[in-house]
PDB file of N, CA and C in Angstrom:
ATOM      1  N   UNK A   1       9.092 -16.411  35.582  1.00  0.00           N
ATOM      2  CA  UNK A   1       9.485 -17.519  34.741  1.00  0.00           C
ATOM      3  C   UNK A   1       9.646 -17.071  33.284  1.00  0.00           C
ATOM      4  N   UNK A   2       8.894 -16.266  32.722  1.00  0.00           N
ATOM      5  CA  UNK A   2       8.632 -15.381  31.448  1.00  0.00           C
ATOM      6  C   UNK A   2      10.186 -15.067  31.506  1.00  0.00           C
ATOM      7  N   UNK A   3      10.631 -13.985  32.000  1.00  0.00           N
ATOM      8  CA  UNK A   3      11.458 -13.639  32.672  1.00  0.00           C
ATOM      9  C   UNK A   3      12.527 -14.304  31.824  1.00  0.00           C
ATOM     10  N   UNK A   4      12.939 -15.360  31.992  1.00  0.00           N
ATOM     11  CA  UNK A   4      13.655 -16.698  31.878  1.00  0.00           C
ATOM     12  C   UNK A   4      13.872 -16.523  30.357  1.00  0.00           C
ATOM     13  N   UNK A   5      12.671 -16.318  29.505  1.00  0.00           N
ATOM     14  CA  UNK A   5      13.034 -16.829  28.332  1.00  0.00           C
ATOM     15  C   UNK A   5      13.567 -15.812  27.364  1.00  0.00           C
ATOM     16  N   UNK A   6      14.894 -16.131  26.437  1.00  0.00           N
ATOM     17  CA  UNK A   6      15.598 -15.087  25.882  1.00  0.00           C
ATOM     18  C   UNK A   6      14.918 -14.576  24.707  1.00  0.00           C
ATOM     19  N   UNK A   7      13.810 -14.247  24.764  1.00  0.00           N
ATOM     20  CA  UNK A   7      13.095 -13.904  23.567  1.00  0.00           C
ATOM     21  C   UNK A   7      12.082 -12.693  24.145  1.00  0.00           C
ATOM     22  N   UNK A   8      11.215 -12.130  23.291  1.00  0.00           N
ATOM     23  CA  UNK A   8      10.425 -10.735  23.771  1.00  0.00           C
ATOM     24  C   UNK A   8       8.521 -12.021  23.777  1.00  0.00           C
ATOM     25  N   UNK A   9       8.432 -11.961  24.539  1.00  0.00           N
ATOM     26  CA  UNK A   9       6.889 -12.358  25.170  1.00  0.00           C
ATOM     27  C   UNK A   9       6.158 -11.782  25.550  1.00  0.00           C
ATOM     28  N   UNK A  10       5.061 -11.364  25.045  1.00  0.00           N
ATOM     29  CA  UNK A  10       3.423 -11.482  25.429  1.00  0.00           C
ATOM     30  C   UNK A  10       2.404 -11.910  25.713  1.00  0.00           C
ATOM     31  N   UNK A  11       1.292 -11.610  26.517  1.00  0.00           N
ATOM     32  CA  UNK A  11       0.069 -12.245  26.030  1.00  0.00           C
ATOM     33  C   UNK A  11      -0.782 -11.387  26.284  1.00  0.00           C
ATOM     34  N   UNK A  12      -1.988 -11.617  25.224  1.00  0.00           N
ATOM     35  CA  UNK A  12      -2.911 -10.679  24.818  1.00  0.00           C
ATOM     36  C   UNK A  12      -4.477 -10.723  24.945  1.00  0.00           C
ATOM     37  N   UNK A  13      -5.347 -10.079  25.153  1.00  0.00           N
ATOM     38  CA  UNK A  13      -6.680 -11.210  24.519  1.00  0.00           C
ATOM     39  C   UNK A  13      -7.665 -10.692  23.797  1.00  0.00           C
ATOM     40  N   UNK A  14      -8.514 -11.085  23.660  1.00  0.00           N
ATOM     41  CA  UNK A  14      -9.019 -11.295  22.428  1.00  0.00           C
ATOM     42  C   UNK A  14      -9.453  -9.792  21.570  1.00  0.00           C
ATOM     43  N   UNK A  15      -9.922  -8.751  22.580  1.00  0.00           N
ATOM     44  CA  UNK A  15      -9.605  -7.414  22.560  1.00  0.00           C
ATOM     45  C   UNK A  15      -8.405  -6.447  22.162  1.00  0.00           C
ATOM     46  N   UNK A  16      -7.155  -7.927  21.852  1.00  0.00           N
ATOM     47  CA  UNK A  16      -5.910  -7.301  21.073  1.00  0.00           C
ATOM     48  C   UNK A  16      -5.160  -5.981  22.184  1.00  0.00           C
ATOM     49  N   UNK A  17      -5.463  -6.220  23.460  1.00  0.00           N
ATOM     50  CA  UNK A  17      -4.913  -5.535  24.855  1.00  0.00           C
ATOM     51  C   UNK A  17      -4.313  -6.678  25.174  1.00  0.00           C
ATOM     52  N   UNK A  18      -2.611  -5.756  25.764  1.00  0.00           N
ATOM     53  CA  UNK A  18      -1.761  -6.365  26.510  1.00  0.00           C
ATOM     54  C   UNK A  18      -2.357  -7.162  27.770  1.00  0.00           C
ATOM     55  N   UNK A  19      -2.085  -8.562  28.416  1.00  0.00           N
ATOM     56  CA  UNK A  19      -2.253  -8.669  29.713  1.00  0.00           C
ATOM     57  C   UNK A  19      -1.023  -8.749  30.391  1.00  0.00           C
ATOM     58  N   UNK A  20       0.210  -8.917  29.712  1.00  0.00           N
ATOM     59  CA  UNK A  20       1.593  -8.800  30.244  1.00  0.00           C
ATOM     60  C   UNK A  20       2.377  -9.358  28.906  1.00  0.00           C
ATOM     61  N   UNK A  21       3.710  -8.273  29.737  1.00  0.00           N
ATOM     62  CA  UNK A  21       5.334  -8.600  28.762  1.00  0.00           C
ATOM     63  C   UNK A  21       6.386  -9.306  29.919  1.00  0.00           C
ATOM     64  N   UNK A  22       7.290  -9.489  29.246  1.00  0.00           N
ATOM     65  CA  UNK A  22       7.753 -10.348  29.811  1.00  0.00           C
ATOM     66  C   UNK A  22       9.087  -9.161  29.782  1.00  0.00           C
ATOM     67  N   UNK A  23      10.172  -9.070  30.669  1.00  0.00           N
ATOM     68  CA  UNK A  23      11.290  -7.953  30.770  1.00  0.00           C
ATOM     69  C   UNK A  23      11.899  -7.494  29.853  1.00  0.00           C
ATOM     70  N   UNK A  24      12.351  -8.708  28.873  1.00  0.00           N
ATOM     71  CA  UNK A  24      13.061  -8.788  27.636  1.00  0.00           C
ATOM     72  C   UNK A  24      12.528  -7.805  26.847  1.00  0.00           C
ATOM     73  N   UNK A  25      10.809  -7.579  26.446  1.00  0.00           N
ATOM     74  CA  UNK A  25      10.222  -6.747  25.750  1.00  0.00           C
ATOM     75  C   UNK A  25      10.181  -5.635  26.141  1.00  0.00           C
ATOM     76  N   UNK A  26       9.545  -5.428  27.517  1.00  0.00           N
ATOM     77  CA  UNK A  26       9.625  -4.064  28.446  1.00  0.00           C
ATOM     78  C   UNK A  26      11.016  -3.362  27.496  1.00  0.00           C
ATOM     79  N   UNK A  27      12.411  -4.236  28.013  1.00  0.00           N
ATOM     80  CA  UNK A  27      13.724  -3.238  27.485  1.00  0.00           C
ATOM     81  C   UNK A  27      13.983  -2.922  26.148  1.00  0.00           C
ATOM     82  N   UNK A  28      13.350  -3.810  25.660  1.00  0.00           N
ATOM     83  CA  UNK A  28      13.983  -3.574  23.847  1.00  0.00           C
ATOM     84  C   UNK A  28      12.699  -2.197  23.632  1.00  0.00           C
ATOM     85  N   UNK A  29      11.465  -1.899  24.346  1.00  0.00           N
ATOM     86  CA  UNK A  29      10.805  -0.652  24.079  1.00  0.00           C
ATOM     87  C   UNK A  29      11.180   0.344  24.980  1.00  0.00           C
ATOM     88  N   UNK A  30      11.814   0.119  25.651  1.00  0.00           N
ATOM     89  CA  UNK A  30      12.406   1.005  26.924  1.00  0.00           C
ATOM     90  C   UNK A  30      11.343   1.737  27.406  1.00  0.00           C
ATOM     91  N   UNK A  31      10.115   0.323  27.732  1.00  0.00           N
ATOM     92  CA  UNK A  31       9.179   0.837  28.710  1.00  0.00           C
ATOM     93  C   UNK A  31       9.190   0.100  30.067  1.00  0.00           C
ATOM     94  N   UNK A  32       8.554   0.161  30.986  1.00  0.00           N
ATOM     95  CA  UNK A  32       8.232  -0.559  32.162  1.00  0.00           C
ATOM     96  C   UNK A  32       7.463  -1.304  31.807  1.00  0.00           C
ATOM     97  N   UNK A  33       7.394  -2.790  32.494  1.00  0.00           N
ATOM     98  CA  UNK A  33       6.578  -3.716  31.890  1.00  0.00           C
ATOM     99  C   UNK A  33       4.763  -3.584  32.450  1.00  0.00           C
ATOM    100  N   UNK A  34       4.822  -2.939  33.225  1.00  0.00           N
ATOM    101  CA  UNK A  34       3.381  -2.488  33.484  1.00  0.00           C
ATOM    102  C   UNK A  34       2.955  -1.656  32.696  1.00  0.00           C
ATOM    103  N   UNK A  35       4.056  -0.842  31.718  1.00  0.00           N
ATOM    104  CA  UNK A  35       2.927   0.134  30.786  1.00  0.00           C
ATOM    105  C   UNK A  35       2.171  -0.411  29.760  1.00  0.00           C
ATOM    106  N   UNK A  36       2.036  -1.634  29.720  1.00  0.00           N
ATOM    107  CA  UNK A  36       1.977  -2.272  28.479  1.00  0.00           C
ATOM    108  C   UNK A  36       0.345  -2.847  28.763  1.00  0.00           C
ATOM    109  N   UNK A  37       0.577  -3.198  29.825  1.00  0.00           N
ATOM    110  CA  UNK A  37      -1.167  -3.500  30.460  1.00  0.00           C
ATOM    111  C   UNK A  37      -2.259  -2.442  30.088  1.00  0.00           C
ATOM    112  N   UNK A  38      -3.557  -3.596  29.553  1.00  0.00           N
ATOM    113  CA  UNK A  38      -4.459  -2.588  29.267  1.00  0.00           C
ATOM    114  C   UNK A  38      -4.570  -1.741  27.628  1.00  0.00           C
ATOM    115  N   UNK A  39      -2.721  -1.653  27.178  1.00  0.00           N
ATOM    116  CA  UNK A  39      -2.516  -0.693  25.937  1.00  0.00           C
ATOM    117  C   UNK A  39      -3.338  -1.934  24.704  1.00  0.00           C
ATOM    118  N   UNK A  40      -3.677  -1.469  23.360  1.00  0.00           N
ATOM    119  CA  UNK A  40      -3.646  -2.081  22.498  1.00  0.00           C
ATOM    120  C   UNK A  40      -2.385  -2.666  21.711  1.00  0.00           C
ATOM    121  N   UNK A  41      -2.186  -4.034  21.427  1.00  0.00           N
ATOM    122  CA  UNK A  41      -0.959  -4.375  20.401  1.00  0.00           C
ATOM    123  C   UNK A  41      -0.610  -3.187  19.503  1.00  0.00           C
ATOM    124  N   UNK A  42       0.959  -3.274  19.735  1.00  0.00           N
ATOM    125  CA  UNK A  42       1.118  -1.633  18.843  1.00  0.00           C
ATOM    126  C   UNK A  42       0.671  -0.957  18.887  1.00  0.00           C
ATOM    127  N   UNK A  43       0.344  -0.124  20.107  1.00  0.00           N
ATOM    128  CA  UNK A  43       0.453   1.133  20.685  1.00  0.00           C
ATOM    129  C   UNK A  43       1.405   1.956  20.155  1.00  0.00           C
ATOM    130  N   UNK A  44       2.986   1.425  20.162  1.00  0.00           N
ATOM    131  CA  UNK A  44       4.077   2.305  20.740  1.00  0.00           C
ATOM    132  C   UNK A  44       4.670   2.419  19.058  1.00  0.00           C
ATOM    133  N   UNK A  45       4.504   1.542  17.999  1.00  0.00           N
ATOM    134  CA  UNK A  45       4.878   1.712  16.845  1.00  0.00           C
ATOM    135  C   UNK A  45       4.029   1.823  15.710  1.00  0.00           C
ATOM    136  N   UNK A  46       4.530   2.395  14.456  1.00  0.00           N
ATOM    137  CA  UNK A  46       3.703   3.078  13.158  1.00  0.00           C
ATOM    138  C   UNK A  46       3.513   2.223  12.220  1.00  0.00           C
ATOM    139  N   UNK A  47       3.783   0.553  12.672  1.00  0.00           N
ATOM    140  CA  UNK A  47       3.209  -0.773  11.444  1.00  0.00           C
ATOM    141  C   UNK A  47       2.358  -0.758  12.151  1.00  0.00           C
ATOM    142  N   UNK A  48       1.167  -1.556  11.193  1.00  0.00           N
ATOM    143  CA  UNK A  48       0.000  -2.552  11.737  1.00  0.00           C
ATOM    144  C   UNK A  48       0.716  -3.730  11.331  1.00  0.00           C
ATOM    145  N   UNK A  49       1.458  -4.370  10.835  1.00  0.00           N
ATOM    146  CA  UNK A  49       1.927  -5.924  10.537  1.00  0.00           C
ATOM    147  C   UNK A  49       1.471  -6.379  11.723  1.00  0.00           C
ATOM    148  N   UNK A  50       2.094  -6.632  13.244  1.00  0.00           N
ATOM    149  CA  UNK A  50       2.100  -7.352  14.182  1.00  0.00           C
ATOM    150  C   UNK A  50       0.697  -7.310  14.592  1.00  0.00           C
ATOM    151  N   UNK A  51       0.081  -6.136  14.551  1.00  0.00           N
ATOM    152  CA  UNK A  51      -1.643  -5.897  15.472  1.00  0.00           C
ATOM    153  C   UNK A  51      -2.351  -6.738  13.900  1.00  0.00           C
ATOM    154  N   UNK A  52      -2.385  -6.615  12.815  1.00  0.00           N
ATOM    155  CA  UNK A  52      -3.015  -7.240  11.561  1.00  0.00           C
ATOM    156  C   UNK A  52      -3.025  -8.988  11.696  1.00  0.00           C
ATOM    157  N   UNK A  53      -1.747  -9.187  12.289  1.00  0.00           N
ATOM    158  CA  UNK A  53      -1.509 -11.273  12.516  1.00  0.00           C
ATOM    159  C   UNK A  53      -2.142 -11.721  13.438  1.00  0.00           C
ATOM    160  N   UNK A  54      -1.723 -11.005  14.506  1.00  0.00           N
ATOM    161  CA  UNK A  54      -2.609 -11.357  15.776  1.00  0.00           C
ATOM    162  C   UNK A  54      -4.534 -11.220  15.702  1.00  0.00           C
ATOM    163  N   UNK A  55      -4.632 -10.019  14.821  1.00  0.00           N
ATOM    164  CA  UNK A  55      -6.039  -9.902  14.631  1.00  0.00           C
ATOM    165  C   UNK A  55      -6.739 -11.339  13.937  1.00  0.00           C
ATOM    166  N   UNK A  56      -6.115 -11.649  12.972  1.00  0.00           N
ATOM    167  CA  UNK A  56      -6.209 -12.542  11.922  1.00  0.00           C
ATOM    168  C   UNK A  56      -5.871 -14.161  12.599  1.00  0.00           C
ATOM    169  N   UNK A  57      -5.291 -14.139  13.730  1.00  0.00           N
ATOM    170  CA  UNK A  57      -5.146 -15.499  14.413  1.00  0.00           C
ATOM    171  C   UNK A  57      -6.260 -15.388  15.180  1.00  0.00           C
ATOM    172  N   UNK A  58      -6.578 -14.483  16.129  1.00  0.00           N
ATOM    173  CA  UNK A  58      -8.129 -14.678  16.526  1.00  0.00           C
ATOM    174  C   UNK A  58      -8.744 -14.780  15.797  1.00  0.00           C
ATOM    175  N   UNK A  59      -9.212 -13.911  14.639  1.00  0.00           N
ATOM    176  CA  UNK A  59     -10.942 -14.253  13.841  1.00  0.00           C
ATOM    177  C   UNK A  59     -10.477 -15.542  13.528  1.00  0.00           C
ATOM    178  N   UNK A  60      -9.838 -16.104  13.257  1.00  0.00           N
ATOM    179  CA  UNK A  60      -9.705 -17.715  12.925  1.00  0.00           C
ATOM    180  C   UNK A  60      -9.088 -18.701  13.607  1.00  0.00           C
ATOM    181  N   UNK A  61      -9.510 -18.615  15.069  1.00  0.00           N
ATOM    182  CA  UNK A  61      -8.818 -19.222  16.260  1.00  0.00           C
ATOM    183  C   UNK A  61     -10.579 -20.465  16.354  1.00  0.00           C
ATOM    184  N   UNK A  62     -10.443 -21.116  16.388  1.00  0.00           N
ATOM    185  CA  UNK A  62     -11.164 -21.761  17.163  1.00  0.00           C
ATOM    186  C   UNK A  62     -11.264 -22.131  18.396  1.00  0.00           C
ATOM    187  N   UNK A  63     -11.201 -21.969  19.433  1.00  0.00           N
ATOM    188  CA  UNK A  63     -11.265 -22.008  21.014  1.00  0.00           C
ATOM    189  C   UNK A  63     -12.271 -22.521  21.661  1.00  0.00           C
TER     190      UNK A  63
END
């Protein structure tokens, strides 16, 4: 269903590890979407921007 949507999707948890991508993302990194399982956010690139927001939406997530 992920699949479906024309945009690059994730989800992550709270450990800032992949639990899945969605195809769209897999191709724009020209990885397989299973390599992504397990890796830390931004693994594969030399910003912290994206791993720094996501960090910063958990410590201040209330759940």
């Amino acid at each position: 269903m992920l699949d479906a949507v024309p945009g690059l999707v994730s989800w992550v948890n709270a450990d800032l590890r992949y639990l899945g991508v969605n195809q769209h993302l897999a191709n724009a990194f020209n990885f397989p979407s299973h390599s992504f399982i397990g890796q830390e956010i931004g693994f594969m690139e030399n910003s912290t921007k994206f791993y720094d927001l996501v960090q910063k939406f958990f410590a201040t997530s209330h759940i």
